[in-house]
N, C-alpha and C. Protein backbone atom coordinates (compact mmCIF):
# COMPACT_ATOMS: atom_id res chain seq x y z
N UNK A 1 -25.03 -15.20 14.83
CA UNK A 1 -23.70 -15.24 15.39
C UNK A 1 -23.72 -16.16 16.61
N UNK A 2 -22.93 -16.98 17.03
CA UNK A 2 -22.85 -18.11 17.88
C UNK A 2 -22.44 -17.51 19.48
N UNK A 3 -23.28 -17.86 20.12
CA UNK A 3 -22.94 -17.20 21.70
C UNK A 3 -21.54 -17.13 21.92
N UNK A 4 -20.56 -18.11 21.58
CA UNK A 4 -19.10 -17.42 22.14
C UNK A 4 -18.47 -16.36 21.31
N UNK A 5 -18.90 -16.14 19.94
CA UNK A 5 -18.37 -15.07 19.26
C UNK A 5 -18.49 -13.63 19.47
N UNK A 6 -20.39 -14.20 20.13
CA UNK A 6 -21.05 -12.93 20.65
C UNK A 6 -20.07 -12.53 21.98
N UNK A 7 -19.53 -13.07 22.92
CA UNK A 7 -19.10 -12.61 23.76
C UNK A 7 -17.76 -11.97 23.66
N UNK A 8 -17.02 -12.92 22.39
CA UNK A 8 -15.37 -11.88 22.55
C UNK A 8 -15.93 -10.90 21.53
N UNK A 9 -16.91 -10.48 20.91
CA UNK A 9 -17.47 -9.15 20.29
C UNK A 9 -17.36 -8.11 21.44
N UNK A 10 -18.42 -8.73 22.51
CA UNK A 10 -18.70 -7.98 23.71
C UNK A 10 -17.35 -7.58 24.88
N UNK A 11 -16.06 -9.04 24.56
CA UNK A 11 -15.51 -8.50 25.41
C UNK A 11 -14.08 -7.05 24.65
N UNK A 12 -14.28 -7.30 23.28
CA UNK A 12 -13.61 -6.10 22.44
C UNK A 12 -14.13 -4.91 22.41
N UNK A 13 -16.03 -4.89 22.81
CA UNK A 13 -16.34 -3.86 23.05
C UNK A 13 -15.81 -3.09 24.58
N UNK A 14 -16.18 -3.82 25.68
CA UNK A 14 -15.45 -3.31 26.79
C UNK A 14 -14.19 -2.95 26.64
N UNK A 15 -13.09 -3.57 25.72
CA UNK A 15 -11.93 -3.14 25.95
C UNK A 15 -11.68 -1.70 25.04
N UNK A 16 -12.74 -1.72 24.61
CA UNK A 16 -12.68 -0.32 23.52
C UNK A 16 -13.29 1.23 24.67
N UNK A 17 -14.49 0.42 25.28
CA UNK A 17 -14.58 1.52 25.92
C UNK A 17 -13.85 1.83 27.72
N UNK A 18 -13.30 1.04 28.02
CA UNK A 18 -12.06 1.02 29.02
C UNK A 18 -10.76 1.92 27.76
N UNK A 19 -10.86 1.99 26.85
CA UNK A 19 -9.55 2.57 26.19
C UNK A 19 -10.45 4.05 26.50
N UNK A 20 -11.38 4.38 25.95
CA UNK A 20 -11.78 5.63 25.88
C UNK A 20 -12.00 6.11 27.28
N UNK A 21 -12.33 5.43 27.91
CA UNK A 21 -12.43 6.05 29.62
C UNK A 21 -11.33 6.26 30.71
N UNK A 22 -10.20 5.88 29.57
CA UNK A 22 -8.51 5.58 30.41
C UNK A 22 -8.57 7.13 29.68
N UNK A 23 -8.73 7.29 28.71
CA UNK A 23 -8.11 8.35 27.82
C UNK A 23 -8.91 10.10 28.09
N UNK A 24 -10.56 9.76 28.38
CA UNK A 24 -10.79 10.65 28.84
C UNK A 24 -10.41 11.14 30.14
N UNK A 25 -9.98 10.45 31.25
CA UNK A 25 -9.80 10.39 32.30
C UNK A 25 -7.91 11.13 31.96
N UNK A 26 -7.27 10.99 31.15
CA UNK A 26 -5.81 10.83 31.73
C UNK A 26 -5.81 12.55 31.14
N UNK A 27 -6.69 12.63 29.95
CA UNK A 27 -6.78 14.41 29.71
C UNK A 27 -7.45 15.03 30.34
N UNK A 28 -8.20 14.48 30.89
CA UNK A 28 -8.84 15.72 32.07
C UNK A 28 -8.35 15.62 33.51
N UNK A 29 -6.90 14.79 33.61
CA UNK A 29 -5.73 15.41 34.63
C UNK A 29 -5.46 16.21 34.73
N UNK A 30 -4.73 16.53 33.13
CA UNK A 30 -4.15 17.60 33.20
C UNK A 30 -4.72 18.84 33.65
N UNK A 31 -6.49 19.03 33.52
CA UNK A 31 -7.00 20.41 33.70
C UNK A 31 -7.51 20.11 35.39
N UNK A 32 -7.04 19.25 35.82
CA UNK A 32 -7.19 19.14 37.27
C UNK A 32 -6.41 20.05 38.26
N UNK A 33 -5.26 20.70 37.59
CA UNK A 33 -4.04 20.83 38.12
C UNK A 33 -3.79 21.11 39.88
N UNK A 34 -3.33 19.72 39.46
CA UNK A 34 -2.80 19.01 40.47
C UNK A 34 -3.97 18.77 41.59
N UNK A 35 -5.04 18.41 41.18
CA UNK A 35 -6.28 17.96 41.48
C UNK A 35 -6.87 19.20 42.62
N UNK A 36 -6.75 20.39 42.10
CA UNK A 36 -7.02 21.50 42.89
C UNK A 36 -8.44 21.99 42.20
N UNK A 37 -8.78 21.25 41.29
CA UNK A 37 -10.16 21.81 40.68
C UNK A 37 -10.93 20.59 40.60
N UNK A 38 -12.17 20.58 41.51
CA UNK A 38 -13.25 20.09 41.30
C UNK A 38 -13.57 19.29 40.50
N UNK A 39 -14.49 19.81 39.53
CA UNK A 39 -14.65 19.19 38.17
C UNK A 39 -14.30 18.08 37.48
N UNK A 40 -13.27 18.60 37.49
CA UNK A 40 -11.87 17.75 36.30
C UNK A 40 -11.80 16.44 37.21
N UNK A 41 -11.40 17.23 38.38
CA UNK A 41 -10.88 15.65 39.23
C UNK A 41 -11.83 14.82 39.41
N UNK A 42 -13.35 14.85 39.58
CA UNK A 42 -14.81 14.37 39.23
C UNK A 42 -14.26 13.39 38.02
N UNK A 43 -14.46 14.02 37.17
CA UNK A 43 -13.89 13.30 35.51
C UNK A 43 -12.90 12.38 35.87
N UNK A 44 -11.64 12.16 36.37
CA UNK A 44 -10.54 11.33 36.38
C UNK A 44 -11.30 10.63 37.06
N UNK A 45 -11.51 10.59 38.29
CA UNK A 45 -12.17 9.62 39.18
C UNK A 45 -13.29 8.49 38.64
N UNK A 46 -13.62 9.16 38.45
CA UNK A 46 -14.99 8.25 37.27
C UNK A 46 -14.78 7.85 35.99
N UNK A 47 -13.67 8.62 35.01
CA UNK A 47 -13.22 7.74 34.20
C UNK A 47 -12.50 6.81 34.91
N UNK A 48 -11.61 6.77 35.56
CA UNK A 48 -10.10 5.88 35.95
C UNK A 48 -11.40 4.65 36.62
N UNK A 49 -11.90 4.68 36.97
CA UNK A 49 -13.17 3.62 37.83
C UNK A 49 -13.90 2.76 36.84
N UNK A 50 -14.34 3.92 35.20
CA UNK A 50 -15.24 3.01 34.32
C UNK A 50 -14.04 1.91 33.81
N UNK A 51 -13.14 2.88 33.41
CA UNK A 51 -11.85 2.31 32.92
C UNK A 51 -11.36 1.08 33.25
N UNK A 52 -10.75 0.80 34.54
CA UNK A 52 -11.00 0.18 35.31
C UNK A 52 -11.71 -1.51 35.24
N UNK A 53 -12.95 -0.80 35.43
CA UNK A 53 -14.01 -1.53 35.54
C UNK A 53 -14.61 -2.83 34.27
N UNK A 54 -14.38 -1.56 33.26
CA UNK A 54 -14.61 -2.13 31.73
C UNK A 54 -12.93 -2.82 31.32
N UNK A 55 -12.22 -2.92 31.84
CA UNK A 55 -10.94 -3.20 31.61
C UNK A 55 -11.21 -4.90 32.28
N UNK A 56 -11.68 -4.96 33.42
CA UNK A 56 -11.45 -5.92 34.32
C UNK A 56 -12.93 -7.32 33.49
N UNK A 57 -13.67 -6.50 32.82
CA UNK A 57 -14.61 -7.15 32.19
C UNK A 57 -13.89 -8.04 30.81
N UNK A 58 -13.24 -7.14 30.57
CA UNK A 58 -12.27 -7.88 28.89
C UNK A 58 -12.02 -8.59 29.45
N UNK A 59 -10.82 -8.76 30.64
CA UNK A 59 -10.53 -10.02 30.66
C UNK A 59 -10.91 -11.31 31.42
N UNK A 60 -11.92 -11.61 31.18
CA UNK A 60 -13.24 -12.25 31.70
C UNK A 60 -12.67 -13.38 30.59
N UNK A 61 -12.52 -12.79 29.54
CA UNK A 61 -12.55 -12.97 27.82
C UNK A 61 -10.93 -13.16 27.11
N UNK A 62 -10.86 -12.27 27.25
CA UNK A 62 -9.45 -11.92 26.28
C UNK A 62 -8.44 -12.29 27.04
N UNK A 63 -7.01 -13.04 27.18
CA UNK A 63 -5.97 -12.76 28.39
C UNK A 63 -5.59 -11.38 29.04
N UNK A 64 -4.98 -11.71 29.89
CA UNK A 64 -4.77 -10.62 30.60
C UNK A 64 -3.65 -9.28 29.73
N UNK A 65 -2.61 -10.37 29.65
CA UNK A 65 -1.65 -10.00 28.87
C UNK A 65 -1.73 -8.90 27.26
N UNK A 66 -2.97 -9.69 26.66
CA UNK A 66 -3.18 -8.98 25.42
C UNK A 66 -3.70 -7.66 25.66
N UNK A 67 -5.10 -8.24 26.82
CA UNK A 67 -6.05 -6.85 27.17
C UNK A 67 -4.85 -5.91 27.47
N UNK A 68 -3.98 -5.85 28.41
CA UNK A 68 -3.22 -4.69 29.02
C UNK A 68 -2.64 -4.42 27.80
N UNK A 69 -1.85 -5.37 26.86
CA UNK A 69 -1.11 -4.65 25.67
C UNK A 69 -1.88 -4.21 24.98
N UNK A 70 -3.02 -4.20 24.92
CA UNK A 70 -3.55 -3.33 23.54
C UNK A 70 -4.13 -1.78 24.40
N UNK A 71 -4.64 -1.94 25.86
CA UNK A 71 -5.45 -1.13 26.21
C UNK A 71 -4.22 -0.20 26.15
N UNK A 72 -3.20 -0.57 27.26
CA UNK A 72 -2.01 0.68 27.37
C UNK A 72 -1.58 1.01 25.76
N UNK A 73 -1.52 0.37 24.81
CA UNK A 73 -0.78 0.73 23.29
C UNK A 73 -1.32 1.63 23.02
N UNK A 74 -2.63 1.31 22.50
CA UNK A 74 -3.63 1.83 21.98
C UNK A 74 -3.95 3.35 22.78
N UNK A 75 -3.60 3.29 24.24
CA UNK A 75 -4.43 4.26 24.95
C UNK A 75 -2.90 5.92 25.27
N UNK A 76 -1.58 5.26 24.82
CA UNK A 76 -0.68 5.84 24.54
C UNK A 76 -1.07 6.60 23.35
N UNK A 77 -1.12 5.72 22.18
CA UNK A 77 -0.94 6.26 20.84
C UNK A 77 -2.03 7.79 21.09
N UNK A 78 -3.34 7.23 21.95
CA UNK A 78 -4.63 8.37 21.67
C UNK A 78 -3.90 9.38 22.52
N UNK A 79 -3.71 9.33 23.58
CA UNK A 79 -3.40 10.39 24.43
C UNK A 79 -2.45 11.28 23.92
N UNK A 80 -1.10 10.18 22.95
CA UNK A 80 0.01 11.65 22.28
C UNK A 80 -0.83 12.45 21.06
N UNK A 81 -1.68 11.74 20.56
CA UNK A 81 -2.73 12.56 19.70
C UNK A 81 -3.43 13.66 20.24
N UNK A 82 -3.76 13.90 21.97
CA UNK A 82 -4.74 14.75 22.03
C UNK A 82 -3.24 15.99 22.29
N UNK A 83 -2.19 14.99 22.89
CA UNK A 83 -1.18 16.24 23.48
C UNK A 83 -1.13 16.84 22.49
N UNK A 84 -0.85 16.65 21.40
CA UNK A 84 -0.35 16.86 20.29
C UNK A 84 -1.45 18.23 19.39
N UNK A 85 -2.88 17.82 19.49
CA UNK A 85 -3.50 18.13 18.52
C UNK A 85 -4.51 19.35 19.60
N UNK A 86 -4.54 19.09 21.02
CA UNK A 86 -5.29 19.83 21.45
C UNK A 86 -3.97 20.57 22.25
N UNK A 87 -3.05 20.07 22.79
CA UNK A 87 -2.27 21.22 23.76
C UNK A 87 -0.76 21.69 23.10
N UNK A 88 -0.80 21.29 21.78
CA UNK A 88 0.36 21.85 20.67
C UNK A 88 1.49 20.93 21.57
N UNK A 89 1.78 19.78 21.72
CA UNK A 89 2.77 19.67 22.32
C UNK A 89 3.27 18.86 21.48
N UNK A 90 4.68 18.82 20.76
CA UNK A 90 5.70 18.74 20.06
C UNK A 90 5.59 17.39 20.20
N UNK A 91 5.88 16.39 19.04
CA UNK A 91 6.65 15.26 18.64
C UNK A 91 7.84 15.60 17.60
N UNK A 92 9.19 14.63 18.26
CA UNK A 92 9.89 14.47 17.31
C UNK A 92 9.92 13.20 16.31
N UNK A 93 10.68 12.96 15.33
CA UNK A 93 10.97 12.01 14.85
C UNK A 93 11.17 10.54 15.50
N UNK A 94 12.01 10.54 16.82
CA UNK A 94 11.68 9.45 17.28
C UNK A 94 10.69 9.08 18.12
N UNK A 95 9.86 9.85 18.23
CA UNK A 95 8.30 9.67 18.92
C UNK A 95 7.62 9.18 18.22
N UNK A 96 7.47 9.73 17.45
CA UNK A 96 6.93 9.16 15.72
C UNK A 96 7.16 7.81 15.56
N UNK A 97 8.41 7.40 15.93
CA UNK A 97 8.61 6.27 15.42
C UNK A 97 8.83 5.91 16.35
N UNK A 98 8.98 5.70 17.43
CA UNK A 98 7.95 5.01 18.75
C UNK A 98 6.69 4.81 18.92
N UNK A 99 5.92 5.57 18.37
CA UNK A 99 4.38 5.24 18.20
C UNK A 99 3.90 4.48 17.43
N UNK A 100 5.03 4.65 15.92
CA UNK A 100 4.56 3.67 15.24
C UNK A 100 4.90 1.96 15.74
N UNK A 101 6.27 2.12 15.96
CA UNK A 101 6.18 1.11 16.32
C UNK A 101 5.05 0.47 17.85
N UNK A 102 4.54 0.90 18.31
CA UNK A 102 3.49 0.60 19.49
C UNK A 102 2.50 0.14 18.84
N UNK A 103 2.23 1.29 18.24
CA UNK A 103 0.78 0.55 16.80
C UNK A 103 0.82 -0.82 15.73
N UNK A 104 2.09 -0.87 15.64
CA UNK A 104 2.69 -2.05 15.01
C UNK A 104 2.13 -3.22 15.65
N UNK A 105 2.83 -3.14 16.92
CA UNK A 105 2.85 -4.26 18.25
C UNK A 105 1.54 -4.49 18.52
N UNK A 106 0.23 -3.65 18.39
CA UNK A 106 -0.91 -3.56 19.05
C UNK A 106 -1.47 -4.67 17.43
N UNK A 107 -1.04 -4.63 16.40
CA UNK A 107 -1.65 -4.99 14.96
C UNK A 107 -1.17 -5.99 14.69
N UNK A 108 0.27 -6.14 15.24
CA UNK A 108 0.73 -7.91 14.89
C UNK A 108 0.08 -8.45 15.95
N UNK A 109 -0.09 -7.91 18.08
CA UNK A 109 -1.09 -8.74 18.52
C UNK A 109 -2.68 -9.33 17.84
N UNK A 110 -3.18 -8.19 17.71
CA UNK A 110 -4.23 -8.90 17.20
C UNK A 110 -4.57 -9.31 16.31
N UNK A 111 -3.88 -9.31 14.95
CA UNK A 111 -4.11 -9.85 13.65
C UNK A 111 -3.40 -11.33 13.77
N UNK A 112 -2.35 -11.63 14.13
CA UNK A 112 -1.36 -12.61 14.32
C UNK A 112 -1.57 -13.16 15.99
N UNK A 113 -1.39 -13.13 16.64
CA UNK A 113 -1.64 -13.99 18.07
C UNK A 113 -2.76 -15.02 18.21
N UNK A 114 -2.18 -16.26 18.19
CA UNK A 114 -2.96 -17.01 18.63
C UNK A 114 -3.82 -17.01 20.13
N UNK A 115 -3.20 -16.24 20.49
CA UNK A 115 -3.52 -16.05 22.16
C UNK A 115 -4.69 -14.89 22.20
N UNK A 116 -5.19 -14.55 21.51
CA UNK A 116 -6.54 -13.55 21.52
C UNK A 116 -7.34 -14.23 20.52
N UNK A 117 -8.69 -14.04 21.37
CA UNK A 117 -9.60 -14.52 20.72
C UNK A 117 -10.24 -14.01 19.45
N UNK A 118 -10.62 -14.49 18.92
CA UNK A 118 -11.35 -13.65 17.56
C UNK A 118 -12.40 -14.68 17.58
């Protein structure tokens, strides 16, 4: 594989794990409540930092523009999944189809945009 391919590999990997460290970080808010527990707030802090961190590395690589649209898309869609699947919290129909369409937007960026690297 040719050194620049290797790198937007590397910089899709950072933006994958800046998605997961936005996401662990934004559910273990909630058990912060209202950052009165220890622990949890440990967790946000240090995710929101890797997050962050690995976020600011993508776009070394990727534009700015794409990185933020896919990280926030992508990092929406996961988070109504955990509301959803770990704290029973209700979607309606047009959530549904607000998400889809987000996921849409995140799949025509990167399949279709000339402006991200592949």
């Amino acid at each position: 594989m040719p050194a620049r391919y290797a790198g937007v590999m590397q910089s899709w990997l950072f933006l994958f794990g800046a998605i997961l460290a936005e996401v662990i970080g934004t559910t273990a808010l909630k058990a912060t409540q209202g950052f009165t527990r220890l622990a949890p707030s440990l967790v946000v802090v240090v995710a929101y930092a890797l997050a962050f961190y690995l976020l600011s590395r993508t776009m070394q690589t990727i534009p700015m523009s794409i990185s933020y649209a896919v990280w926030s898309g992508v990092g929406i869609v996961l988070i109504t999944l955990i509301g959803y699947l770990v704290y029973r919290q209700s979607l309606d129909l047009p959530a549904l189809i607000g998400l889809g369409l987000i996921l849409a937007g995140v799949l025509v960026i990167h399949l279709f945009s000339r402006a991200v690297a592949h």
